[in-house]
Protein backbone atom coordinates (compact mmCIF):
# COMPACT_ATOMS: atom_id res chain seq x y z
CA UNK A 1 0.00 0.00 0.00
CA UNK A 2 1.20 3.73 -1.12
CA UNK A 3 1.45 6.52 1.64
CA UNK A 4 0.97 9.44 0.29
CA UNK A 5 3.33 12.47 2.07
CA UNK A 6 2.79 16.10 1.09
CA UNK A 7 5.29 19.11 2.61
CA UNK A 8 3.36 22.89 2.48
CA UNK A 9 4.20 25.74 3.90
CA UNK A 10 5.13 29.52 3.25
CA UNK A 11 8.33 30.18 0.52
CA UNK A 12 11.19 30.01 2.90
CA UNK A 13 10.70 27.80 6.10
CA UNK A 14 13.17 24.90 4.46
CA UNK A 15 9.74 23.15 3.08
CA UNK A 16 12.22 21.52 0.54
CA UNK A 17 14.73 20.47 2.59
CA UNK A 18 12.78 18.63 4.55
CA UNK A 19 10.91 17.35 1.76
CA UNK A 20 14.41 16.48 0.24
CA UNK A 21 15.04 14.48 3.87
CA UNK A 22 12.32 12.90 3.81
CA UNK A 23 12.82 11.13 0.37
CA UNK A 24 15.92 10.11 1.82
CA UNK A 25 15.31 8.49 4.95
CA UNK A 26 11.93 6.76 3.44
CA UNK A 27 14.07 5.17 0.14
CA UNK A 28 15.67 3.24 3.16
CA UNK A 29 12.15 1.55 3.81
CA UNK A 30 10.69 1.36 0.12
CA UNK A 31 10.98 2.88 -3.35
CA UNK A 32 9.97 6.61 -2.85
CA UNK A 33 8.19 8.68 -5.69
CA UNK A 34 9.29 11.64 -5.36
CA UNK A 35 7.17 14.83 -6.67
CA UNK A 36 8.82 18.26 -6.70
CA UNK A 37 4.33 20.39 -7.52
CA UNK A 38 6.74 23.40 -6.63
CA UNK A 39 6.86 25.89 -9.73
CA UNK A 40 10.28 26.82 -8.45
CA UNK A 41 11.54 22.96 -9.15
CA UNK A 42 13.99 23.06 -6.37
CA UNK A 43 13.69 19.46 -5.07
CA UNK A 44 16.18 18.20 -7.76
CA UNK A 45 19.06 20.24 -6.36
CA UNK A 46 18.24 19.38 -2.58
CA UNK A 47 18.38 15.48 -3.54
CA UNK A 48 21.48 15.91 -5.50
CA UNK A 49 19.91 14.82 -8.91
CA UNK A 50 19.13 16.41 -12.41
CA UNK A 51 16.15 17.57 -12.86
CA UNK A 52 14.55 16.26 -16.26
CA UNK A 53 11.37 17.33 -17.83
CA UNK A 54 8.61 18.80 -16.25
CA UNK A 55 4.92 17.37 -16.79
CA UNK A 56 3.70 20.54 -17.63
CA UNK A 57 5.99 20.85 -20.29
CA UNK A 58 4.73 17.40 -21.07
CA UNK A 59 1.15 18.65 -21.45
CA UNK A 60 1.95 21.76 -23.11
CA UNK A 61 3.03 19.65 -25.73
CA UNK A 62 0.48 17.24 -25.77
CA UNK A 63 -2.51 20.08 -25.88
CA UNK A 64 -0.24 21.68 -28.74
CA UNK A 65 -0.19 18.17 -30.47
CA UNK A 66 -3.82 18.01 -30.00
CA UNK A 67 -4.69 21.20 -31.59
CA UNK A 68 -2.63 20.55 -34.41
CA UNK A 69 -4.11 17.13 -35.19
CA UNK A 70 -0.34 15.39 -35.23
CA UNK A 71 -1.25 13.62 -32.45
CA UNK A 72 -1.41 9.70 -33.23
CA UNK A 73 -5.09 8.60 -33.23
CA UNK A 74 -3.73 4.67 -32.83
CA UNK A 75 -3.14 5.61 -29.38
CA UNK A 76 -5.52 6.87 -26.29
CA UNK A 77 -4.46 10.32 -25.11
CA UNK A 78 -4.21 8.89 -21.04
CA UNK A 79 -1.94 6.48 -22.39
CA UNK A 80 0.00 8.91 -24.44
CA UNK A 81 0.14 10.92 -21.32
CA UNK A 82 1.25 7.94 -18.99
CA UNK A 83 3.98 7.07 -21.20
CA UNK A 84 5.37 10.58 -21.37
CA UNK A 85 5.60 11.03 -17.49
CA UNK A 86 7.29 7.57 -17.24
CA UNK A 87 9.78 8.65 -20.01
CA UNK A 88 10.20 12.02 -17.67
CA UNK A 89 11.18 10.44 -14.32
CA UNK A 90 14.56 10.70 -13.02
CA UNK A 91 15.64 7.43 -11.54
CA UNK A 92 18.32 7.51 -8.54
CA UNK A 93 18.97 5.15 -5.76
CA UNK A 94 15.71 4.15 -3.66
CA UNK A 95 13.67 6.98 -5.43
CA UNK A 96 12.41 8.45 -8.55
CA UNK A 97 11.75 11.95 -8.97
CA UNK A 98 8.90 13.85 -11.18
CA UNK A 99 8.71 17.90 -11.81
CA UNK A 100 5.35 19.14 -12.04
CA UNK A 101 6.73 22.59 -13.42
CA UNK A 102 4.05 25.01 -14.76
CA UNK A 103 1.53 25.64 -17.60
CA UNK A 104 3.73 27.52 -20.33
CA UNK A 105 1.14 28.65 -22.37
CA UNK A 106 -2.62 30.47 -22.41
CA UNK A 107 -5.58 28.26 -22.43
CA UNK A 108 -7.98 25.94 -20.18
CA UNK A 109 -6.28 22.35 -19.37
CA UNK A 110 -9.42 20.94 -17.39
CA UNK A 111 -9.25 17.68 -19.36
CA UNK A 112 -5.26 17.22 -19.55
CA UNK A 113 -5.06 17.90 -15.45
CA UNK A 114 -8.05 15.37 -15.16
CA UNK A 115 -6.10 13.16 -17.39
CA UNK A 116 -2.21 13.94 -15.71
CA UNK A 117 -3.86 13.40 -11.94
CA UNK A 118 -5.19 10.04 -12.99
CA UNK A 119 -1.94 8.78 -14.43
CA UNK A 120 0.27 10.31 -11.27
CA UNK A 121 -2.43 8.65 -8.83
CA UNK A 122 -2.00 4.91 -11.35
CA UNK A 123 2.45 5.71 -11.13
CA UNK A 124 2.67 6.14 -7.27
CA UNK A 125 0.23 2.68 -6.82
CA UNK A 126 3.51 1.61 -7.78
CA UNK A 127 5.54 2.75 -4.76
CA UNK A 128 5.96 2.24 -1.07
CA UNK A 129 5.79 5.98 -0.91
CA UNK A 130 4.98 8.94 -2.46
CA UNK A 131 6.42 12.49 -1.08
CA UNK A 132 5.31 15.60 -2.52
CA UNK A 133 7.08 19.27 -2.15
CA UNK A 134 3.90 21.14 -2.26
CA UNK A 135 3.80 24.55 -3.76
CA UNK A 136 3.04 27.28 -1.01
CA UNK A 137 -1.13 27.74 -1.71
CA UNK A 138 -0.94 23.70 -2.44
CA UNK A 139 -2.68 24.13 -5.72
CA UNK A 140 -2.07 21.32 -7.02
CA UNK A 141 -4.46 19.90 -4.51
CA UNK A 142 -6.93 22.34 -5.24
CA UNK A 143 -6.72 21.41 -8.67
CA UNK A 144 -7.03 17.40 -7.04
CA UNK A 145 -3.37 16.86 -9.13
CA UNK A 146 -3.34 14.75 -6.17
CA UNK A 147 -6.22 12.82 -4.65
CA UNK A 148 -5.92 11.50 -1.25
CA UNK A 149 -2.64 12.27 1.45
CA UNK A 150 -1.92 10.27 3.76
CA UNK A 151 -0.15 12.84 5.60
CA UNK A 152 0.30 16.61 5.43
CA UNK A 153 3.67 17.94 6.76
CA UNK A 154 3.10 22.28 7.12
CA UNK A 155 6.24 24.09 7.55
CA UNK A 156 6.41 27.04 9.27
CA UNK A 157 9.10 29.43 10.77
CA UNK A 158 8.87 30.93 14.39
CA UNK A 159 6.68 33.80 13.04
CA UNK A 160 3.50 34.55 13.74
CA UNK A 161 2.81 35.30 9.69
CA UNK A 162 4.00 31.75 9.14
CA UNK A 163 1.60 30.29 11.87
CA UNK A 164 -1.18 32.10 9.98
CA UNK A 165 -0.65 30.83 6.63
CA UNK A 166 -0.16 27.37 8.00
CA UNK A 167 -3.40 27.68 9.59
CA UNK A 168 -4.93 28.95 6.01
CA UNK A 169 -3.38 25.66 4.23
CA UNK A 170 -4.74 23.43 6.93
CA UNK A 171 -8.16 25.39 6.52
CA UNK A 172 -7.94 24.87 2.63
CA UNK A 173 -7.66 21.01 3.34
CA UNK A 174 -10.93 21.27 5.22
CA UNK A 175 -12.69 22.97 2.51
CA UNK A 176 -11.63 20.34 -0.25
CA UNK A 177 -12.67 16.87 -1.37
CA UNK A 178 -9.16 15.45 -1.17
CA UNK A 179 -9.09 13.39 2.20
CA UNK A 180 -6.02 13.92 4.62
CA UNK A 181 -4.87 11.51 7.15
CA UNK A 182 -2.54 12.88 9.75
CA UNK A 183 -1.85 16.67 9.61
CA UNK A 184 1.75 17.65 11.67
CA UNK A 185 2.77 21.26 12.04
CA UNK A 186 7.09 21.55 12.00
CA UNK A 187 8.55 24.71 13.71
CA UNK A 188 11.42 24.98 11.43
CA UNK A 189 14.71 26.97 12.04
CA UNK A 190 13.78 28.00 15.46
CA UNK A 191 16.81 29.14 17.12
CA UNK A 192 16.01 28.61 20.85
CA UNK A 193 13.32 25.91 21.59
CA UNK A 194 10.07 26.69 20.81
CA UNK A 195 9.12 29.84 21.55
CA UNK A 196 5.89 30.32 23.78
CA UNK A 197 4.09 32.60 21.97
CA UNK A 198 4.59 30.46 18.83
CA UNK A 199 3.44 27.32 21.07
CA UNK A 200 -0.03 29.80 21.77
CA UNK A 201 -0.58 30.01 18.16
CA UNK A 202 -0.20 26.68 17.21
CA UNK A 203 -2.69 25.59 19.88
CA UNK A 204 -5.08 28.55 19.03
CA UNK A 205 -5.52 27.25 15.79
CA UNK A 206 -5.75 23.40 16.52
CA UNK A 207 -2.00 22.30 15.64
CA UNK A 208 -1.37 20.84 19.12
CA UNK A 209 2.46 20.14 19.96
CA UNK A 210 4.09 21.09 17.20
CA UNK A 211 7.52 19.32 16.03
CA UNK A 212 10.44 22.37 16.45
CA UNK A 213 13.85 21.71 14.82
CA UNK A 214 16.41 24.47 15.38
CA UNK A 215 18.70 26.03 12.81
CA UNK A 216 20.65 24.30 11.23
CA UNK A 217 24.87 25.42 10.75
CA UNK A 218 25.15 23.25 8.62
CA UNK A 219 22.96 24.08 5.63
CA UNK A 220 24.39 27.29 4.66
CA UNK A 221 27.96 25.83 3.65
CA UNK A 222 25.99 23.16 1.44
CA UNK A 223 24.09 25.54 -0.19
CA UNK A 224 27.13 27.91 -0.82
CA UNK A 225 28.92 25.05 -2.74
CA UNK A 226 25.74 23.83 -4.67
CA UNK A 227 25.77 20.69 -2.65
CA UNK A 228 22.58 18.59 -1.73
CA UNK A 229 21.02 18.83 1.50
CA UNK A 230 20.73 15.39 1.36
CA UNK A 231 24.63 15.50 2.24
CA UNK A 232 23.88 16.79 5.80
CA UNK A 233 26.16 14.81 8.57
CA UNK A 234 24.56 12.23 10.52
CA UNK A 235 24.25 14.88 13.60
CA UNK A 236 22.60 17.50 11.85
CA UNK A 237 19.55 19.24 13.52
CA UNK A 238 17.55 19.15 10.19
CA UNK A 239 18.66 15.65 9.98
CA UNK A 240 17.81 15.13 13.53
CA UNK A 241 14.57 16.61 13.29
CA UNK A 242 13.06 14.69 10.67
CA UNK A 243 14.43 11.41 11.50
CA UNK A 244 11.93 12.57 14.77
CA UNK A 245 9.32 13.41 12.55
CA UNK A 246 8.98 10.12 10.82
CA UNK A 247 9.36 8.30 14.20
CA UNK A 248 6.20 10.43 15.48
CA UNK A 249 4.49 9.65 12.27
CA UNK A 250 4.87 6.01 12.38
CA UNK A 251 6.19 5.54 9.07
């Protein structure tokens, strides 16, 4: 059975690097699939691999191909669709990784995102687990890209602004069709504990005891040399932090 994983938050609380951690620990238990729905298509460089082509250069292409009549009538646009996103997977020890990307032209895609959320719900059947670095207003979701999680992982930094738009993606959830199992806040890059008006917050808006990792001395030197965060020594705090956070997640 596939457990679904998505990472939201605000641009800026480390969503990615955690996301990026995540993939790594998990490929130690099962094949992950790993989904970078961020327009920014970061999640390549934090796990250390290329980043390939994006599906919605993929369906740019195929809606172009459409229009233009060139596209193959021997074969079913789903499975035209299907075959594309397997050819656009990058494959790297205990994971695979898709890009989402963006629409690149004007138009409505209605049918191709119907079509590209039932072929990325038929590839991850096909994985122990599937981890998704959301984009920050989790549209993709909103669009149902994805149908069910499993578990939602918000970000946030020790700000109250960050509090508030966790609470607005956790509202968003409510207000949707896509089901969510667990729903864990992470304090992220806070430099002294938890702080106790962040702790009020959290609790004001139904978060409960929030995960807190501090900052990290680590990360900046990585990211300096254009090195993966997935290169992190064993006693790192962001390393620490989610190795804790799948522990209290049970996975």
């Amino acid at each position: 059975m596939t457990t679904t994983i998505v990472v939201a938050g605000k641009g800026g609380t480390g969503k990615t690097s955690i996301s990026a951690l995540l993939v790594q620990v998990l490929s130690k238990k099962g094949v992950v699939l790993a989904i970078d729905a961020d327009p920014a298509t970061n999640l390549n460089q934090a796990l250390g691999v290329d980043p390939g082509s994006t599906v919605g250069r993929i369906r740019e292409d195929m809606t172009r191909d459409i229009q233009a009549g060139t596209l193959s009538p021997s074969i079913s646009k789903p499975d035209y669709l299907e075959g594309q996103i397997r050819a656009a997977l990058v494959e790297s020890k205990g994971f695979d990784l898709l890009s989402i990307g963006r629409p690149e032209g004007p138009g409505c895609y209605c049918a191709a995102n119907n079509m590209l959320r039932m072929s990325v719900d038929k590839l991850g059947r096909g994985y122990r687990y599937v981890v998704i670095d959301s984009e920050a207003g989790m549209e993709h979701i909103s669009r149902q890209t994805t149908r069910d999680v499993d578990v939602l992982v918000i970000v946030s930094d020790p700000t109250q602004r960050s509090i508030r738009t966790a609470a607005d993606i956790k509202g968003l959830i409510g207000e949707m069709r896509t089901r969510v199992g667990q729903i864990a806040l992470v304090i992220n890059r806070s430099p002294d504990g938890l702080p106790p008006e962040i702790a009020r917050a959290a609790e004001k808006y139904g978060f409960g005891s929030p995960l807190t990792i501090g900052q990290d001395p680590n990360l900046a030197g990585l990211e300096i040399k254009g090195r993966p965060t997935t290169e992190l020594p064993a006693d790192s705090p962001l390393r620490l932090g989610v190795a804790d956070l799948v522990a209290r997640l049970g996975l």
